[in-house]
N, C-alpha and C. Protein backbone atom coordinates (compact mmCIF):
# COMPACT_ATOMS: atom_id res chain seq x y z
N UNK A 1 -100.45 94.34 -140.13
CA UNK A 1 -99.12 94.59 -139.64
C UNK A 1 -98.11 94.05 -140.64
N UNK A 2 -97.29 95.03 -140.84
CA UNK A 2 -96.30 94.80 -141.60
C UNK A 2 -94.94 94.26 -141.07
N UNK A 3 -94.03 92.86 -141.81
CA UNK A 3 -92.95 92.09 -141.17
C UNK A 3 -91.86 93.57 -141.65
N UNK A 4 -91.06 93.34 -140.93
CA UNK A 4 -89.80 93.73 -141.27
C UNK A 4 -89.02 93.21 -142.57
N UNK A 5 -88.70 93.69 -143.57
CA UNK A 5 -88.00 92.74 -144.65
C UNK A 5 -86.76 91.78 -144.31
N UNK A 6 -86.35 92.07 -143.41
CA UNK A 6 -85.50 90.99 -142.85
C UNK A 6 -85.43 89.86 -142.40
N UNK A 7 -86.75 89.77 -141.74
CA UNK A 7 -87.38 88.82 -141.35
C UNK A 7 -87.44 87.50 -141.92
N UNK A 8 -88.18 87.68 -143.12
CA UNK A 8 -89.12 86.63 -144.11
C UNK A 8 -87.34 86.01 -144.44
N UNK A 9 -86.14 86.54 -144.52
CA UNK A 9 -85.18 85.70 -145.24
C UNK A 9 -84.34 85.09 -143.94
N UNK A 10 -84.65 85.34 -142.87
CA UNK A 10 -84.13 85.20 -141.86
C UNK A 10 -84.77 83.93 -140.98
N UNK A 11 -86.22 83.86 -141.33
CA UNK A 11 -86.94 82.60 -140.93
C UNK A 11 -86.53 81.37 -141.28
N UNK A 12 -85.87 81.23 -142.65
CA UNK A 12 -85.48 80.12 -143.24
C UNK A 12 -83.88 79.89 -142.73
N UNK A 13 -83.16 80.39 -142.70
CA UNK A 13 -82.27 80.03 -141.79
C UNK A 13 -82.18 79.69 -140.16
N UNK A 14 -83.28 80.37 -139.42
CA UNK A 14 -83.45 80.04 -138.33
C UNK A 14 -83.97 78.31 -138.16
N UNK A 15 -84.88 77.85 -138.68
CA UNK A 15 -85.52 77.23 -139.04
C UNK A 15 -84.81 76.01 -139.22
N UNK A 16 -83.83 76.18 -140.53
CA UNK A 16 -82.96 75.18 -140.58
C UNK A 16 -81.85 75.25 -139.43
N UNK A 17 -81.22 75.71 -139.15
CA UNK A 17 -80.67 75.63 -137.37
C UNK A 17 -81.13 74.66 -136.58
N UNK A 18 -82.21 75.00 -136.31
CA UNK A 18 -82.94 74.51 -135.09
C UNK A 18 -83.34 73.02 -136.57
N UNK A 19 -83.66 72.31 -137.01
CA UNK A 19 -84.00 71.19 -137.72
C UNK A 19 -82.60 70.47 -137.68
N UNK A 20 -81.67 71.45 -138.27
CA UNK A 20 -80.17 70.50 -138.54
C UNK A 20 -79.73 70.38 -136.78
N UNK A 21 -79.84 71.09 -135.84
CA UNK A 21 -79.37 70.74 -134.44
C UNK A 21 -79.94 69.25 -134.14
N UNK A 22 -81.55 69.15 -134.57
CA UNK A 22 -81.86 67.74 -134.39
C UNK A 22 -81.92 66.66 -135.04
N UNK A 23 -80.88 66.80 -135.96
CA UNK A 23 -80.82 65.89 -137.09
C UNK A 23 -80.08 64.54 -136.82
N UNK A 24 -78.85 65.23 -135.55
CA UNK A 24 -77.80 63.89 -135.36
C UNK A 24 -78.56 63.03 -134.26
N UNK A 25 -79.66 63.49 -133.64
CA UNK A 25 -80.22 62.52 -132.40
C UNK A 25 -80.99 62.18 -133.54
N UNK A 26 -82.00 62.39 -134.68
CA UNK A 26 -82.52 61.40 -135.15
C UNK A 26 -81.96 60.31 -136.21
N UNK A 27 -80.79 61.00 -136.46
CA UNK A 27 -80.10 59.78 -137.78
C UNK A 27 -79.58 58.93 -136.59
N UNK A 28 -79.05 59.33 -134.93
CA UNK A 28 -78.19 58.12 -134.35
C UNK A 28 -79.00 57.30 -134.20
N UNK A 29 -80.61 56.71 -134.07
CA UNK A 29 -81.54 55.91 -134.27
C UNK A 29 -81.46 55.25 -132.90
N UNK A 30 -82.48 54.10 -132.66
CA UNK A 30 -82.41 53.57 -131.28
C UNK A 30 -81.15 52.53 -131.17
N UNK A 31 -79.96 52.12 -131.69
CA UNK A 31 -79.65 51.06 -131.21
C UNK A 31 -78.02 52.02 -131.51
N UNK A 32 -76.69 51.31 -130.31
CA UNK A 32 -75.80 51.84 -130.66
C UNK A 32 -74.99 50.23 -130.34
N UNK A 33 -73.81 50.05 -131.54
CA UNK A 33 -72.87 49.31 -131.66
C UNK A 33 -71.59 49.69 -131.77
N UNK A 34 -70.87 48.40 -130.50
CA UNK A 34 -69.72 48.56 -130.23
C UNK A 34 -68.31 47.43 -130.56
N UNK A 35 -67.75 47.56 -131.22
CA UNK A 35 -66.90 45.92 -131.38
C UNK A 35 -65.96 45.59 -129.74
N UNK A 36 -66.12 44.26 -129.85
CA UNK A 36 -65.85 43.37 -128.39
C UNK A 36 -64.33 43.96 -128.93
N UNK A 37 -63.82 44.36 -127.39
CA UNK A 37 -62.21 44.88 -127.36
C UNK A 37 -60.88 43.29 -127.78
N UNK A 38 -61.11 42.82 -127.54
CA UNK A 38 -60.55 41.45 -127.92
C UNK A 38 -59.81 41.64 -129.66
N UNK A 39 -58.67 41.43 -129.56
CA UNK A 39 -57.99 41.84 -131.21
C UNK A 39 -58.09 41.04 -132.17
N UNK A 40 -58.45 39.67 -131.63
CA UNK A 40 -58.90 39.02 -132.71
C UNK A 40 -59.81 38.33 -132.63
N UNK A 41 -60.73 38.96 -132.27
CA UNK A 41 -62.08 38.48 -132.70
C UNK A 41 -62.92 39.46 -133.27
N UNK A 42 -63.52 38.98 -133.98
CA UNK A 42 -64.53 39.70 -135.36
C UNK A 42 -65.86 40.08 -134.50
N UNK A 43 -66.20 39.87 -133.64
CA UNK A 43 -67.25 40.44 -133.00
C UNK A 43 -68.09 41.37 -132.66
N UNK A 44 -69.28 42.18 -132.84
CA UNK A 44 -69.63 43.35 -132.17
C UNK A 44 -71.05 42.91 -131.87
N UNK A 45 -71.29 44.25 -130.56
CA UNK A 45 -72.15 44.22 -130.19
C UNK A 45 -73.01 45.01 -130.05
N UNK A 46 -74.91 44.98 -129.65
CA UNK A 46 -75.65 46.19 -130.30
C UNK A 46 -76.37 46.42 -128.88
N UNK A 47 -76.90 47.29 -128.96
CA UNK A 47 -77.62 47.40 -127.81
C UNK A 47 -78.69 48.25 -127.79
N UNK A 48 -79.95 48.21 -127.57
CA UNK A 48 -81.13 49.29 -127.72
C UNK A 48 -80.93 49.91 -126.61
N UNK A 49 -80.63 51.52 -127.06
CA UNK A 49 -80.74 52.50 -125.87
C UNK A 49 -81.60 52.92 -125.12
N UNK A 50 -82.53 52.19 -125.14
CA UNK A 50 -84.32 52.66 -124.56
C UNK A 50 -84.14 51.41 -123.77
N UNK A 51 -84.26 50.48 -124.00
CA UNK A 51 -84.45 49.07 -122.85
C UNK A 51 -82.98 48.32 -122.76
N UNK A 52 -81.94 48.72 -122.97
CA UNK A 52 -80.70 47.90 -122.52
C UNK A 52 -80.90 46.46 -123.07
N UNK A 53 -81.49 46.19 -124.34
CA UNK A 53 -81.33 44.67 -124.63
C UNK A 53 -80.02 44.69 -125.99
N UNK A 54 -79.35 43.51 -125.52
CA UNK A 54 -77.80 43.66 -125.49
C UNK A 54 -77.74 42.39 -126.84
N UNK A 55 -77.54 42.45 -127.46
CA UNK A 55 -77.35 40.69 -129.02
C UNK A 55 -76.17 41.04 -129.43
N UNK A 56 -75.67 40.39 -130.42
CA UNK A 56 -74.29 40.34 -131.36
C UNK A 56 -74.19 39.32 -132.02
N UNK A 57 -73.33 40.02 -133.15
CA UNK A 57 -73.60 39.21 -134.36
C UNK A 57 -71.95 39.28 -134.52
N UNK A 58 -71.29 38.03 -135.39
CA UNK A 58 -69.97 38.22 -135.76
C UNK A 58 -69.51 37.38 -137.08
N UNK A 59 -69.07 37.49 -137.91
CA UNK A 59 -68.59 36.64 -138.97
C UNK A 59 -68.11 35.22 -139.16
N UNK A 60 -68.49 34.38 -139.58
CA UNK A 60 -68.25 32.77 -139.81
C UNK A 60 -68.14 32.68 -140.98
N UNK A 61 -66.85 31.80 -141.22
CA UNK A 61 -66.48 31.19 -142.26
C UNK A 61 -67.32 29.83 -142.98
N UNK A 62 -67.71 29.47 -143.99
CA UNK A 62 -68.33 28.66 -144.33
C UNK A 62 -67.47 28.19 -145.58
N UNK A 63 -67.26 27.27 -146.08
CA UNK A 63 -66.43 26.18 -147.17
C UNK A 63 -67.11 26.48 -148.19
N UNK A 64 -68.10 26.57 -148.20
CA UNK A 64 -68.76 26.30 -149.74
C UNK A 64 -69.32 27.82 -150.17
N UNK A 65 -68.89 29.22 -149.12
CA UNK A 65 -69.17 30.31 -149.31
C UNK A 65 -68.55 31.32 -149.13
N UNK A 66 -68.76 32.57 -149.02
CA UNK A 66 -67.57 33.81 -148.79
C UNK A 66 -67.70 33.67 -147.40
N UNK A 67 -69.24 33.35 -146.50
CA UNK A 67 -68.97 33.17 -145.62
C UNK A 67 -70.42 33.86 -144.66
N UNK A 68 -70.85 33.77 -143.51
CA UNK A 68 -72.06 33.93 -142.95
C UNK A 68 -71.68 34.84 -141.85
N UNK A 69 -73.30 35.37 -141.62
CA UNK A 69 -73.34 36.39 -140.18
C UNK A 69 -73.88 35.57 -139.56
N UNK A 70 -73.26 35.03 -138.06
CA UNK A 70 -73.35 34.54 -137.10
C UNK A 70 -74.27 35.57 -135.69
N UNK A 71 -75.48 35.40 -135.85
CA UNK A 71 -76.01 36.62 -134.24
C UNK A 71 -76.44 35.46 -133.56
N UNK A 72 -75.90 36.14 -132.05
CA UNK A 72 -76.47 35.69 -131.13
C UNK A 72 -77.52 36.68 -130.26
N UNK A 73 -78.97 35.85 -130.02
CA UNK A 73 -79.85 36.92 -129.42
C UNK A 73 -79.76 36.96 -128.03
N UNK A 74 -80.32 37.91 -127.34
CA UNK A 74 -80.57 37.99 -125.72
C UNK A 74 -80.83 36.67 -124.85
N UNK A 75 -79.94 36.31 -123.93
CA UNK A 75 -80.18 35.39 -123.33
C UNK A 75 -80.46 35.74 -121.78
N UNK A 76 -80.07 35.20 -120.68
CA UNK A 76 -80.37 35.47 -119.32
C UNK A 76 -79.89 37.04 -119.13
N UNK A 77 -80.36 38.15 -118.53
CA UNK A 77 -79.58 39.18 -117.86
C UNK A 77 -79.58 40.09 -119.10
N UNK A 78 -80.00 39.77 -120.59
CA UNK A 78 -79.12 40.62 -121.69
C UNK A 78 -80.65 40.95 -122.39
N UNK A 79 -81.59 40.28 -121.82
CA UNK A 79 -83.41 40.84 -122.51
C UNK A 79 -83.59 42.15 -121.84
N UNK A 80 -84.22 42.99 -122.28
CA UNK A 80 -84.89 44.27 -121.95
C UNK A 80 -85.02 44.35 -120.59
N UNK A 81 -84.54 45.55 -119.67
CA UNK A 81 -84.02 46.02 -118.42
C UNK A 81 -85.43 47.37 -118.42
N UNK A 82 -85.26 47.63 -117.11
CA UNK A 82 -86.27 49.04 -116.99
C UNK A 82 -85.97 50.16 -117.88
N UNK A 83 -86.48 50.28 -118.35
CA UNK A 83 -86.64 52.12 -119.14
C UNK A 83 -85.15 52.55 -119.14
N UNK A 84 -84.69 53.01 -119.86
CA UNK A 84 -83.52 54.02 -119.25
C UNK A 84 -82.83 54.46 -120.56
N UNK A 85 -81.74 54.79 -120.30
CA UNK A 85 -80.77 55.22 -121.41
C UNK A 85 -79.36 54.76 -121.21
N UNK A 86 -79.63 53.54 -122.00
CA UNK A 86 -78.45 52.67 -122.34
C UNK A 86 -77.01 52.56 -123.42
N UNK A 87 -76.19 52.21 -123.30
CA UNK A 87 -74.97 52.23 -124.06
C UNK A 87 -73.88 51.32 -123.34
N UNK A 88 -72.78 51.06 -124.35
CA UNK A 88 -72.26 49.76 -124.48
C UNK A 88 -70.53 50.84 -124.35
N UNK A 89 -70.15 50.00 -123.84
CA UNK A 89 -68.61 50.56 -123.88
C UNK A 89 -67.49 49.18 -123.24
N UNK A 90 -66.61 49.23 -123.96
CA UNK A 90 -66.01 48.20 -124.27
C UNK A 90 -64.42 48.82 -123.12
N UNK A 91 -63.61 47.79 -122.82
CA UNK A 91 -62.71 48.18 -122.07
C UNK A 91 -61.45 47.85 -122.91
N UNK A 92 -60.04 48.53 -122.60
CA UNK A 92 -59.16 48.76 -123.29
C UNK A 92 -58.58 47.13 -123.20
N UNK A 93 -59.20 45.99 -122.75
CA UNK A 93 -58.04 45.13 -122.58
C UNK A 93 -58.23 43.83 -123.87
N UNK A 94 -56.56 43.30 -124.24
CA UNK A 94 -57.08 43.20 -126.08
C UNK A 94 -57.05 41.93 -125.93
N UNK A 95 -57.50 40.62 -124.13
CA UNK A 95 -58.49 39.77 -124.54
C UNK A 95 -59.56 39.68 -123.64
N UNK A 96 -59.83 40.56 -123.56
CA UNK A 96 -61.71 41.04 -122.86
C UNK A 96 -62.66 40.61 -124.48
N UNK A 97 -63.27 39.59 -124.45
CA UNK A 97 -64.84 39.54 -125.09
C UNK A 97 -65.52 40.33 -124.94
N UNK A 98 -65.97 40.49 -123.67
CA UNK A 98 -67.54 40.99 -123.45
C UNK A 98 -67.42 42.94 -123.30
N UNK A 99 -68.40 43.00 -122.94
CA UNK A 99 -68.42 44.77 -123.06
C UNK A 99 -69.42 45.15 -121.89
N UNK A 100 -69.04 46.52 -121.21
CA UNK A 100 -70.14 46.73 -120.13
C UNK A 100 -71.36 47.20 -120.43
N UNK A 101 -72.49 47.15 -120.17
CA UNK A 101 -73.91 47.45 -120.33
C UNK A 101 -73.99 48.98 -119.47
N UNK A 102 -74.02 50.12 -119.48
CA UNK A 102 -73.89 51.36 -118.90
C UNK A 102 -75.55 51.85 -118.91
N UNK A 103 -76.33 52.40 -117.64
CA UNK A 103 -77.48 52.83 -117.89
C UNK A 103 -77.05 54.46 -117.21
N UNK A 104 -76.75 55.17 -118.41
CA UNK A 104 -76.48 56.97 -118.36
C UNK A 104 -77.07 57.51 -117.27
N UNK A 105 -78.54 57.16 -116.57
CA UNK A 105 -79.49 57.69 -115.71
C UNK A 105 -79.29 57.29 -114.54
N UNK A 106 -78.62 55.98 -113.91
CA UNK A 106 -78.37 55.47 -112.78
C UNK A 106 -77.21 55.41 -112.51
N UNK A 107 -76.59 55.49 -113.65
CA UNK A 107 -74.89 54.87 -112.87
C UNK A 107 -75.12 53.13 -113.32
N UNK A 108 -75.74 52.47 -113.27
CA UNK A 108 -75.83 50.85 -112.87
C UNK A 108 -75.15 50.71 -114.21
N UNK A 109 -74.16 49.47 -113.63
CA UNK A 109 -73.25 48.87 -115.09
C UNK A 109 -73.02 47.05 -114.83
N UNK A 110 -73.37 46.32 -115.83
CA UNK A 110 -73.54 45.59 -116.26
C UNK A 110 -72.38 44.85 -116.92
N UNK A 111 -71.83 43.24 -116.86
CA UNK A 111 -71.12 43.20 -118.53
C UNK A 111 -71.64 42.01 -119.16
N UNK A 112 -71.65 42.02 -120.22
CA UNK A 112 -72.77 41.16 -120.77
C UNK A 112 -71.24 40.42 -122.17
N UNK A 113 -72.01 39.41 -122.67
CA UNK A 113 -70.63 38.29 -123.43
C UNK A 113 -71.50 37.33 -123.69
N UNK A 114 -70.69 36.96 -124.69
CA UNK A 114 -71.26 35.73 -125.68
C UNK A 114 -71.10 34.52 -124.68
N UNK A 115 -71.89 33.66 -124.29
CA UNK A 115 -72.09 32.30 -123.87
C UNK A 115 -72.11 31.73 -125.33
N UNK A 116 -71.02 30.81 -125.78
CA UNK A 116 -70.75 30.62 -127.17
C UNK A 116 -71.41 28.87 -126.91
N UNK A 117 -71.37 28.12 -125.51
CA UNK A 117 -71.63 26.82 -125.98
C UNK A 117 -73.38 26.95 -126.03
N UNK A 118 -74.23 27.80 -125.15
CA UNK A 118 -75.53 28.05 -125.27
C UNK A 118 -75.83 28.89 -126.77
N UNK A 119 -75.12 29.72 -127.40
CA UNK A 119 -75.52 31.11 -128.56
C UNK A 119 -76.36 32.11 -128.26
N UNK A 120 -75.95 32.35 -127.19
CA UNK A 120 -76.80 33.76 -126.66
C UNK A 120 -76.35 34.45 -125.86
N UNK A 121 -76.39 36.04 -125.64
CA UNK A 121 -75.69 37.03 -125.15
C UNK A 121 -76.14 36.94 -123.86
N UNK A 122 -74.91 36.99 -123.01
CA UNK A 122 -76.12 36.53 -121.28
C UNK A 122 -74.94 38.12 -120.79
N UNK A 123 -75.53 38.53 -119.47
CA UNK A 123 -75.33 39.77 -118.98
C UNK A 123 -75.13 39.51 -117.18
N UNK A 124 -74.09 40.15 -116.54
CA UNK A 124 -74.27 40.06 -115.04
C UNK A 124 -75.54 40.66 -114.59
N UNK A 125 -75.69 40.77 -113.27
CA UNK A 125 -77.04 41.93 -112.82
C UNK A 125 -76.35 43.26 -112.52
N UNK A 126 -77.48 44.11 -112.95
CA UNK A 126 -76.95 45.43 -112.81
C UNK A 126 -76.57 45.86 -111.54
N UNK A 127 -76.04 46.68 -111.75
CA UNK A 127 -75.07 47.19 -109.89
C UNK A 127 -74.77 48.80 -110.58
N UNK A 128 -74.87 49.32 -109.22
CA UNK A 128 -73.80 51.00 -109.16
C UNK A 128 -72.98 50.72 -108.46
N UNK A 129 -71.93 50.86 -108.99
CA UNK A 129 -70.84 50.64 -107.50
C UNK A 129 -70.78 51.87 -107.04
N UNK A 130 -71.55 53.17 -106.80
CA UNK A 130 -71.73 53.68 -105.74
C UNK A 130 -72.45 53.12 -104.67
N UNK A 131 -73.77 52.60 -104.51
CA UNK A 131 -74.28 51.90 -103.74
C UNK A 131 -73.69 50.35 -103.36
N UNK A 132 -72.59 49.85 -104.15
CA UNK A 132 -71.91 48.82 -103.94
C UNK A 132 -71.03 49.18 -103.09
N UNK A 133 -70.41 49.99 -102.88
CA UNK A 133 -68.88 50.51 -102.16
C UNK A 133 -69.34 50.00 -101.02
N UNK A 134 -70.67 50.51 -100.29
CA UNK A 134 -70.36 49.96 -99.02
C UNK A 134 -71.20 48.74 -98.50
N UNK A 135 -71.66 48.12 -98.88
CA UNK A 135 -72.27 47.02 -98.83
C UNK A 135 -71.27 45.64 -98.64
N UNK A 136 -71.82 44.17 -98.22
CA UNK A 136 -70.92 43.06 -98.11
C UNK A 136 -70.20 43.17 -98.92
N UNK A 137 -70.13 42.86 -100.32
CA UNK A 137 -69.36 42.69 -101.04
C UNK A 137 -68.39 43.20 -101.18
N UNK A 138 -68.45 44.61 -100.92
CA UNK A 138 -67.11 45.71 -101.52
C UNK A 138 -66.47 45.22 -99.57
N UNK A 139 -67.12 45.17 -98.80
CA UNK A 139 -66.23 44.39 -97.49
C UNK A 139 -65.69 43.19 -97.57
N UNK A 140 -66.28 42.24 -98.49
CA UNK A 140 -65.64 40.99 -98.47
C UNK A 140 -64.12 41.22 -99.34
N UNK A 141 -64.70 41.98 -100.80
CA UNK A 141 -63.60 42.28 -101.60
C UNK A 141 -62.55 43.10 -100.96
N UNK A 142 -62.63 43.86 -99.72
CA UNK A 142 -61.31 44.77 -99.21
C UNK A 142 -60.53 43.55 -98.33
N UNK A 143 -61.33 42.76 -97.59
CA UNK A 143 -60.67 41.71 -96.75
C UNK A 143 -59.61 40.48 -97.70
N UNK A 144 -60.56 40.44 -98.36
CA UNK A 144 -60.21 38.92 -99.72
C UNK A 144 -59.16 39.41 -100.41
N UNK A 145 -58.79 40.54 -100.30
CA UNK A 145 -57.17 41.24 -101.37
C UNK A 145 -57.62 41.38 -102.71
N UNK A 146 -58.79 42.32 -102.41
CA UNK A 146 -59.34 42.49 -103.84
C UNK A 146 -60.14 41.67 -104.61
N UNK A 147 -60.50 40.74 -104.21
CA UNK A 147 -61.48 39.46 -105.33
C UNK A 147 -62.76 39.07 -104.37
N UNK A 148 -63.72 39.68 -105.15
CA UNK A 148 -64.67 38.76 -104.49
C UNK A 148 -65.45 37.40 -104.63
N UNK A 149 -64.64 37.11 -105.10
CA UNK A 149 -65.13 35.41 -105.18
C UNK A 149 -63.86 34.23 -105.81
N UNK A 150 -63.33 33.44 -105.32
CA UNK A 150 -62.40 32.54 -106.10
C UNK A 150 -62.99 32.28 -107.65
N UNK A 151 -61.54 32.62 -108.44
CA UNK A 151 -61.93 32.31 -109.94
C UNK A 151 -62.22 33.52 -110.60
N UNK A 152 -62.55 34.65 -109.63
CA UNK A 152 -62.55 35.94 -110.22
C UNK A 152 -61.40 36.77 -110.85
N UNK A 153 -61.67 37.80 -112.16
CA UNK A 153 -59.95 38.69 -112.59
C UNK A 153 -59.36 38.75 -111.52
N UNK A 154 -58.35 39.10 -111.05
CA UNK A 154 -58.19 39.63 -109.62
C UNK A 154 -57.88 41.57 -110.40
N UNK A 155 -57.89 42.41 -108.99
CA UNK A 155 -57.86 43.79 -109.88
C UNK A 155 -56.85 44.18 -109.83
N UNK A 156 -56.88 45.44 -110.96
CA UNK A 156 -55.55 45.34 -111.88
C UNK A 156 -54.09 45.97 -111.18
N UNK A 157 -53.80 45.19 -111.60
CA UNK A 157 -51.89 45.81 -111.07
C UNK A 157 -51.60 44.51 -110.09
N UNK A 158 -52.85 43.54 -109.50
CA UNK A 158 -52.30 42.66 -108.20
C UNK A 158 -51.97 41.25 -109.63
N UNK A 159 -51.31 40.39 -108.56
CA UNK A 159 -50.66 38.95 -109.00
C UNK A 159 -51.65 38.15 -108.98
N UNK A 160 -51.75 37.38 -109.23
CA UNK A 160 -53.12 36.07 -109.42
C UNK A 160 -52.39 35.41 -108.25
């Protein structure tokens, strides 16, 4: 059986299509980094998108040098989480440190921050606040004027 002559020059472009479509999921690699929203601080943070384990590294000055990379590794809450598909997203406010832990597949969000007197990235426990809305908490927080716990942000737009 004979190809069509069109064919044979047409394979190689198809080919590359379909290779270059999967080129940007394999150059984005497993880990994605985000810098802590905070304006002056030198900080960012990394996060493996397969297990949600959360570190950061940030710049230190040293006297006798141009100067050192400072990382801090996974501490409580910020080591490897169930399976999923993880990413880091940082909030617009310019003195927020920390950044939320997002798992794409559940909804569950996290925020995880440098514990600077320990040196290690520690993380809240994960939550959906869909399944949060109606549970104690989101009742305590509607009664309490928005805060659920003394010492907490209070939310945004209210007075401290």
């Amino acid at each position: 059986m004979r190809l069509p002559s069109a064919l044979p020059s047409a394979l190689p472009l198809a080919l590359a299509a379909v290779l270059g479509s999967a080129m940007p999921a394999l150059a984005a690699g497993p880990f994605e980094f985000v810098p802590a929203p905070q304006i002056d601080l030198n900080r960012v943070y990394r996060i493996d998108r397969s297990s949600g384990e959360v570190t950061s590294c940030q710049y230190g000055l040293r006297d006798d040098s141009v100067g050192v990379t400072l990382c801090f590794p996974a501490g409580e809450g910020a080591s490897a989480q169930a399976p999923g598909e993880y990413g880091l997203v940082a909030s617009r406010h310019a003195r927020e440190s920390g950044v939320f832990r997002v798992n794409f597949r559940t909804g569950e969000m996290s925020i995880c921050y440098v514990q600077v007197r320990e040196e290690i990235v520690v993380c809240t426990p994960q939550t959906n606040p869909v399944a949060a809305a109606s549970g104690p908490v989101a009742a305590a927080s509607l009664q309490g004027g928005g805060r659920t716990a003394p010492g907490l942000t209070p939310t945004q737009g209210a007075r401290p």
